[in-house]
PDB file of N, CA and C in Angstrom:
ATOM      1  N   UNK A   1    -222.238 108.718   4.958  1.00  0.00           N
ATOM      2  CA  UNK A   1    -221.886 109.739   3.974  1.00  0.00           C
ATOM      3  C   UNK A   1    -223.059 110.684   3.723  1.00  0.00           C
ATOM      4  N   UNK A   2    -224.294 110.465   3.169  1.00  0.00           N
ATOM      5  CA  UNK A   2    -225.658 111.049   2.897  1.00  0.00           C
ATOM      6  C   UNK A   2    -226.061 111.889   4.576  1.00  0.00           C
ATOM      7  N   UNK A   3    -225.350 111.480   5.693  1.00  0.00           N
ATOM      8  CA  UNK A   3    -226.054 112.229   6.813  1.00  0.00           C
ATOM      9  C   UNK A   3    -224.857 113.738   6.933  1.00  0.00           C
ATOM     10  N   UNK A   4    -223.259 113.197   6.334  1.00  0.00           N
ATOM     11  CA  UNK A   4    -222.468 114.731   6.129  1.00  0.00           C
ATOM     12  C   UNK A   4    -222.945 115.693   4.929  1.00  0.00           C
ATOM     13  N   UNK A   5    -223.461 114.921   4.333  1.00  0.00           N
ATOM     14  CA  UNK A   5    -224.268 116.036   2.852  1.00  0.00           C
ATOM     15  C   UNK A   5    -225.100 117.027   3.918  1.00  0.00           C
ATOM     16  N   UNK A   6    -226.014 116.287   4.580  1.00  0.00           N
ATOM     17  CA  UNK A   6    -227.567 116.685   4.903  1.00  0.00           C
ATOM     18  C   UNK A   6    -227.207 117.646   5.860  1.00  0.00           C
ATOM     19  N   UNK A   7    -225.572 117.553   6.526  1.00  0.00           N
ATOM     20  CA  UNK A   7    -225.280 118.500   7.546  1.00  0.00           C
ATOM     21  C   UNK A   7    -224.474 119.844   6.896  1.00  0.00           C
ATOM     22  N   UNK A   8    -223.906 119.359   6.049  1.00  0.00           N
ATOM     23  CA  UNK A   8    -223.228 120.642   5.123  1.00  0.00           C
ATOM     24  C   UNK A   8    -224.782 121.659   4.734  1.00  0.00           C
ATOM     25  N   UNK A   9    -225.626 120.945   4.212  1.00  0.00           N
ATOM     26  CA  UNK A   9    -226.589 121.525   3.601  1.00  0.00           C
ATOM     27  C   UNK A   9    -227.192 122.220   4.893  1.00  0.00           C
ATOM     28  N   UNK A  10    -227.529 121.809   5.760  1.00  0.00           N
ATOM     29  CA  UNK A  10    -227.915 122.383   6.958  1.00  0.00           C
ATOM     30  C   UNK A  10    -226.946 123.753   7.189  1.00  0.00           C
ATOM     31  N   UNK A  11    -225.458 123.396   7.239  1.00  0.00           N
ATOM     32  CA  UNK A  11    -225.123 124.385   7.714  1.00  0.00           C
ATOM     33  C   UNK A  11    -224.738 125.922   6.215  1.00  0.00           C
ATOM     34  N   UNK A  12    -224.747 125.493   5.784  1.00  0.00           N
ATOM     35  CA  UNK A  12    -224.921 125.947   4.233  1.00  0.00           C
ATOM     36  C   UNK A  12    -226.267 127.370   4.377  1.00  0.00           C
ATOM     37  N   UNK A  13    -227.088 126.384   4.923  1.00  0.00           N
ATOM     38  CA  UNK A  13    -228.533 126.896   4.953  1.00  0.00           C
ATOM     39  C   UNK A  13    -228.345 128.105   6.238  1.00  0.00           C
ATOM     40  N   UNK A  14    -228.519 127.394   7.389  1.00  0.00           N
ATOM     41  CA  UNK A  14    -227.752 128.302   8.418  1.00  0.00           C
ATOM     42  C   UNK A  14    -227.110 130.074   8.158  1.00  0.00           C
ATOM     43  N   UNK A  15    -226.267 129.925   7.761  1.00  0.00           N
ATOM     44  CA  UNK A  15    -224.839 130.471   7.397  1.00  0.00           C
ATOM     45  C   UNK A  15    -225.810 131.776   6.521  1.00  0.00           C
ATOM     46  N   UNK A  16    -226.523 131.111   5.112  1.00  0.00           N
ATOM     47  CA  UNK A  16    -226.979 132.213   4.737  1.00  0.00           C
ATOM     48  C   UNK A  16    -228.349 132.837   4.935  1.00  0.00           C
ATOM     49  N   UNK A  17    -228.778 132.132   6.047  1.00  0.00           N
ATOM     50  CA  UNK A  17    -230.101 132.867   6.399  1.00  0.00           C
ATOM     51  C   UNK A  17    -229.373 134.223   7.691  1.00  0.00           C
ATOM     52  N   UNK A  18    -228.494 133.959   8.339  1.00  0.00           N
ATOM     53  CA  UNK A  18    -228.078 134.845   9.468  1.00  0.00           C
ATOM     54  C   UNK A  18    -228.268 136.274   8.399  1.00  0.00           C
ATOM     55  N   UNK A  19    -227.998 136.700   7.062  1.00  0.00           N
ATOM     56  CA  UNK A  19    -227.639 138.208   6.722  1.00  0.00           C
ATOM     57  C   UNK A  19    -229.047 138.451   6.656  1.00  0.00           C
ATOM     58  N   UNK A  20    -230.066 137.792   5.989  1.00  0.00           N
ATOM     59  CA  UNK A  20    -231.430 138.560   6.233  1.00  0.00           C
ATOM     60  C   UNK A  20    -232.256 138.552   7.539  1.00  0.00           C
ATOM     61  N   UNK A  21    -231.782 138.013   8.532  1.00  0.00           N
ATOM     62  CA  UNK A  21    -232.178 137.612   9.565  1.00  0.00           C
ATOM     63  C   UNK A  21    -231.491 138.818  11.010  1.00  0.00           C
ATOM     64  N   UNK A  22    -230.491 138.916  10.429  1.00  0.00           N
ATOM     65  CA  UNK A  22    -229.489 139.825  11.487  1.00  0.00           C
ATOM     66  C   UNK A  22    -229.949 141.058  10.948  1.00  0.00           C
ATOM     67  N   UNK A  23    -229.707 141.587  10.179  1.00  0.00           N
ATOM     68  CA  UNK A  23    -229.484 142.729   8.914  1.00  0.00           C
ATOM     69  C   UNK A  23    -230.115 142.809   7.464  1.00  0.00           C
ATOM     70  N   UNK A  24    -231.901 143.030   7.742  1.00  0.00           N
ATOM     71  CA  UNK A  24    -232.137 142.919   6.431  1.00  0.00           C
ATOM     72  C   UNK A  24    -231.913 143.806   5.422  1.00  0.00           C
ATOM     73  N   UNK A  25    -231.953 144.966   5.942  1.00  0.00           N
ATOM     74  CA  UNK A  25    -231.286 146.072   4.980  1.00  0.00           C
ATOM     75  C   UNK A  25    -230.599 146.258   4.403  1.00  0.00           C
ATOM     76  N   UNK A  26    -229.386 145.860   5.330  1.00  0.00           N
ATOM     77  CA  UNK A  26    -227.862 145.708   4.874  1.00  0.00           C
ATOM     78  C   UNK A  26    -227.776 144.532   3.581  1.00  0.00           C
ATOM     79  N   UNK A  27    -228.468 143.483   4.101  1.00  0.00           N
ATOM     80  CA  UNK A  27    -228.589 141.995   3.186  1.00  0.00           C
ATOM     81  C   UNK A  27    -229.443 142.804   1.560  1.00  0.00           C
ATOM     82  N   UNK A  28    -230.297 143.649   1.470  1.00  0.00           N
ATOM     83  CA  UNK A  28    -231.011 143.762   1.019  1.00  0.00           C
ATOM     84  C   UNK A  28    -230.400 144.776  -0.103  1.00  0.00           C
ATOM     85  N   UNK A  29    -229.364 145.709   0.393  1.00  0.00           N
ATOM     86  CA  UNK A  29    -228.832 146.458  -0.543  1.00  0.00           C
ATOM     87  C   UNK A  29    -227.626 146.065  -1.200  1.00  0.00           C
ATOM     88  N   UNK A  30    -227.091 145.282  -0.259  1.00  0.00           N
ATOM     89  CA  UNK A  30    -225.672 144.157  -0.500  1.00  0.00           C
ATOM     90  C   UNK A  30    -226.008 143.260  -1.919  1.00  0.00           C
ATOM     91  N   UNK A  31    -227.444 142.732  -1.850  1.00  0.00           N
ATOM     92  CA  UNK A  31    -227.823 141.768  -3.431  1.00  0.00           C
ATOM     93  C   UNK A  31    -228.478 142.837  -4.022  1.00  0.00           C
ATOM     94  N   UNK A  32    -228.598 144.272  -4.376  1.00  0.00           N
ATOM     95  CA  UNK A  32    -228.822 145.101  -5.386  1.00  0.00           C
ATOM     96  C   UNK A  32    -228.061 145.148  -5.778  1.00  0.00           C
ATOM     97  N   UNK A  33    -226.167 145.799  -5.199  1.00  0.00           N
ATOM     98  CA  UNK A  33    -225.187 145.934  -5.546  1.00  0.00           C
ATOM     99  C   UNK A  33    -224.509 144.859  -6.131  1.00  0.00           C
ATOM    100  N   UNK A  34    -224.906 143.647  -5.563  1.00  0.00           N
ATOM    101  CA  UNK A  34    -224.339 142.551  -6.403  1.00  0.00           C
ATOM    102  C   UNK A  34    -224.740 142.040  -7.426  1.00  0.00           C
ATOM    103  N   UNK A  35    -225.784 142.519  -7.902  1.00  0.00           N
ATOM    104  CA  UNK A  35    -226.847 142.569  -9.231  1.00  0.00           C
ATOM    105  C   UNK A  35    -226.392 143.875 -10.274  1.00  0.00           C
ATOM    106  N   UNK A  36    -226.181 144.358  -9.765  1.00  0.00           N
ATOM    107  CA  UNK A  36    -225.051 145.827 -11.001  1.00  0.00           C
ATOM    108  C   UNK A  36    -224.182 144.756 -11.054  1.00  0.00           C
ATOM    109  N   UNK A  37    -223.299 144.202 -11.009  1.00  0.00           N
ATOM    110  CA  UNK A  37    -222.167 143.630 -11.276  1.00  0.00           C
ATOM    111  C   UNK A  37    -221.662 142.783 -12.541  1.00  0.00           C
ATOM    112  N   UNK A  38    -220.847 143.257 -13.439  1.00  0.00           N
ATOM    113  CA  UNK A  38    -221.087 141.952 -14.960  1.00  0.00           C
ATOM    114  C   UNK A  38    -220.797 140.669 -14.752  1.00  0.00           C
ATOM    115  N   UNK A  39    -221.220 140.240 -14.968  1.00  0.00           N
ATOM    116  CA  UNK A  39    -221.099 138.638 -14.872  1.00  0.00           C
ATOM    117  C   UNK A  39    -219.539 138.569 -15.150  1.00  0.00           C
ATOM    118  N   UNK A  40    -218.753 138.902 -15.267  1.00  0.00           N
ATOM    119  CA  UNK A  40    -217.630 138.109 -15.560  1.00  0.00           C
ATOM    120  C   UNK A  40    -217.028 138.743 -13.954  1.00  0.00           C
ATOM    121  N   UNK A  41    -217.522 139.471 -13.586  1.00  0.00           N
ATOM    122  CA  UNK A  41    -216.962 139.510 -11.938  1.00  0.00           C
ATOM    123  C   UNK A  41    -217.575 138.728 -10.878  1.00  0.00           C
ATOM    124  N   UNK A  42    -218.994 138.784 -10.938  1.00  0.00           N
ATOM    125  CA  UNK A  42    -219.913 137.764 -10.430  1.00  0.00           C
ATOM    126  C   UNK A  42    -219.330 136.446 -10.776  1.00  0.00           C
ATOM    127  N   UNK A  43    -218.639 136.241 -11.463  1.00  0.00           N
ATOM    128  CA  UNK A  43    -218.415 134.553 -11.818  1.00  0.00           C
ATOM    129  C   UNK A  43    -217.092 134.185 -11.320  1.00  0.00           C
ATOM    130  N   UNK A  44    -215.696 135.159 -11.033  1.00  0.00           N
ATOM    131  CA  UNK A  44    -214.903 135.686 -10.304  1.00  0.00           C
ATOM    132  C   UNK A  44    -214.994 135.144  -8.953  1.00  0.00           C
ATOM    133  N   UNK A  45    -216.090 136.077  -8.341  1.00  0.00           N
ATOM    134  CA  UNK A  45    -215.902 135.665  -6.784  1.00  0.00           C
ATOM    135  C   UNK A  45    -216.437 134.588  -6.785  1.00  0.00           C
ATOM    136  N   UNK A  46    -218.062 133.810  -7.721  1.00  0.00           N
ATOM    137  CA  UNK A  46    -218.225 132.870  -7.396  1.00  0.00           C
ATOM    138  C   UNK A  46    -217.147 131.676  -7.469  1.00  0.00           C
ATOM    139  N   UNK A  47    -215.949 131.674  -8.594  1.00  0.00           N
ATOM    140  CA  UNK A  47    -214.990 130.874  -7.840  1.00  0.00           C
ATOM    141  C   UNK A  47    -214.178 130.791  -6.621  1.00  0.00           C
ATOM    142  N   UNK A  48    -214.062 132.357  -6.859  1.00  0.00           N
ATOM    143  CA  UNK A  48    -213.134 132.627  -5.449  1.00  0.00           C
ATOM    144  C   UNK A  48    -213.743 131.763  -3.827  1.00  0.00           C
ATOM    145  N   UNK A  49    -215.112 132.008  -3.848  1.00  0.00           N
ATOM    146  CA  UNK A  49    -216.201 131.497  -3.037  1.00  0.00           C
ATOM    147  C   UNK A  49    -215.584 129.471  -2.975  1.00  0.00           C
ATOM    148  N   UNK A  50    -215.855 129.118  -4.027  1.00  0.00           N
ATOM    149  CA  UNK A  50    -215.759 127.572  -4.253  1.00  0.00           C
ATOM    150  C   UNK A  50    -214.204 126.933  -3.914  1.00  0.00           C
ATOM    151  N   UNK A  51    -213.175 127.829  -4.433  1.00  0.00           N
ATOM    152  CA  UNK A  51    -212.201 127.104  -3.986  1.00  0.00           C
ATOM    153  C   UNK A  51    -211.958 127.544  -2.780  1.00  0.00           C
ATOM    154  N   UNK A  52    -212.283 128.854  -1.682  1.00  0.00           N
ATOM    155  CA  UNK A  52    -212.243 128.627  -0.404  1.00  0.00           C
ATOM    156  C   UNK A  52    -212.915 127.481  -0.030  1.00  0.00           C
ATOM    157  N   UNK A  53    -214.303 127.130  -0.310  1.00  0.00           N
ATOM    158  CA  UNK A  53    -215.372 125.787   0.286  1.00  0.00           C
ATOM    159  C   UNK A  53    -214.372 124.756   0.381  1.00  0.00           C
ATOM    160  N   UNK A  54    -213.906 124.129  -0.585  1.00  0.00           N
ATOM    161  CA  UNK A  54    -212.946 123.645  -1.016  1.00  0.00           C
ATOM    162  C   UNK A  54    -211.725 122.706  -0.573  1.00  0.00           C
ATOM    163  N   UNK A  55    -210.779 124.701   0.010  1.00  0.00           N
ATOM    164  CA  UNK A  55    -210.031 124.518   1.170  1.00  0.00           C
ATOM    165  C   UNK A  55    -210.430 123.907   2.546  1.00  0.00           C
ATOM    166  N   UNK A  56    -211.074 124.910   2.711  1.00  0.00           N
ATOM    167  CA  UNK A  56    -211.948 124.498   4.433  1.00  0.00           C
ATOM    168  C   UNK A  56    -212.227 123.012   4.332  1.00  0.00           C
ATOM    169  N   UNK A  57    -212.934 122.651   3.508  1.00  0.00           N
ATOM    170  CA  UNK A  57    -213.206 121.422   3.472  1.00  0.00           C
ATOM    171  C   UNK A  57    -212.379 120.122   3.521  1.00  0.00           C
ATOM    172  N   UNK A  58    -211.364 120.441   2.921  1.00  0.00           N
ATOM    173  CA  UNK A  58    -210.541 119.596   2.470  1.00  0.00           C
ATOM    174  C   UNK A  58    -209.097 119.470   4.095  1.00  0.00           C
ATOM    175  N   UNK A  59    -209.439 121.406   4.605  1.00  0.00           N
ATOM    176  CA  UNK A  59    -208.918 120.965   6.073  1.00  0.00           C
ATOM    177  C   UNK A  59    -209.288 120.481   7.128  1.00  0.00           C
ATOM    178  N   UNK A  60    -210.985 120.704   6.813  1.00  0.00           N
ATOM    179  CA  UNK A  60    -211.487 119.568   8.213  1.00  0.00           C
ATOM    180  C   UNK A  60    -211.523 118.002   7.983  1.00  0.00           C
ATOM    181  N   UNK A  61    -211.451 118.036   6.633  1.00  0.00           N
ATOM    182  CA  UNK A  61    -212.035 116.591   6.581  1.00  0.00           C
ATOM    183  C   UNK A  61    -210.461 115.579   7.162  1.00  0.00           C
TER     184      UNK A  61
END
């Protein structure tokens, strides 16, 4: 169980290093714009975000 954590987290990690890594600019103006944003929209997608994880998850497993 503790070695699928360590691989989620891996790929977790992965996943969000590719936008500053591919495209730092793009990555770079993308979290300005997402920093104007009020928190009650920011908190929005961050669910929207979690119950996709969620899904996916719940279809591979």
């Amino acid at each position: 169980m503790s070695s699928s954590i360590w691989l989620a987290i891996g790929l977790v990690l992965i996943v969000e290093g590719l936008g500053p890594l591919i495209a730092p600019n793009g990555w770079r103006s993308m979290v300005a714009e997402l920093s104007k944003q009020p928190d009650a929209q920011l908190r929005r997608v961050g669910g929207c975000l979690v119950v996709a994880g969620v899904v996916i998850a719940y279809c591979f497993s």
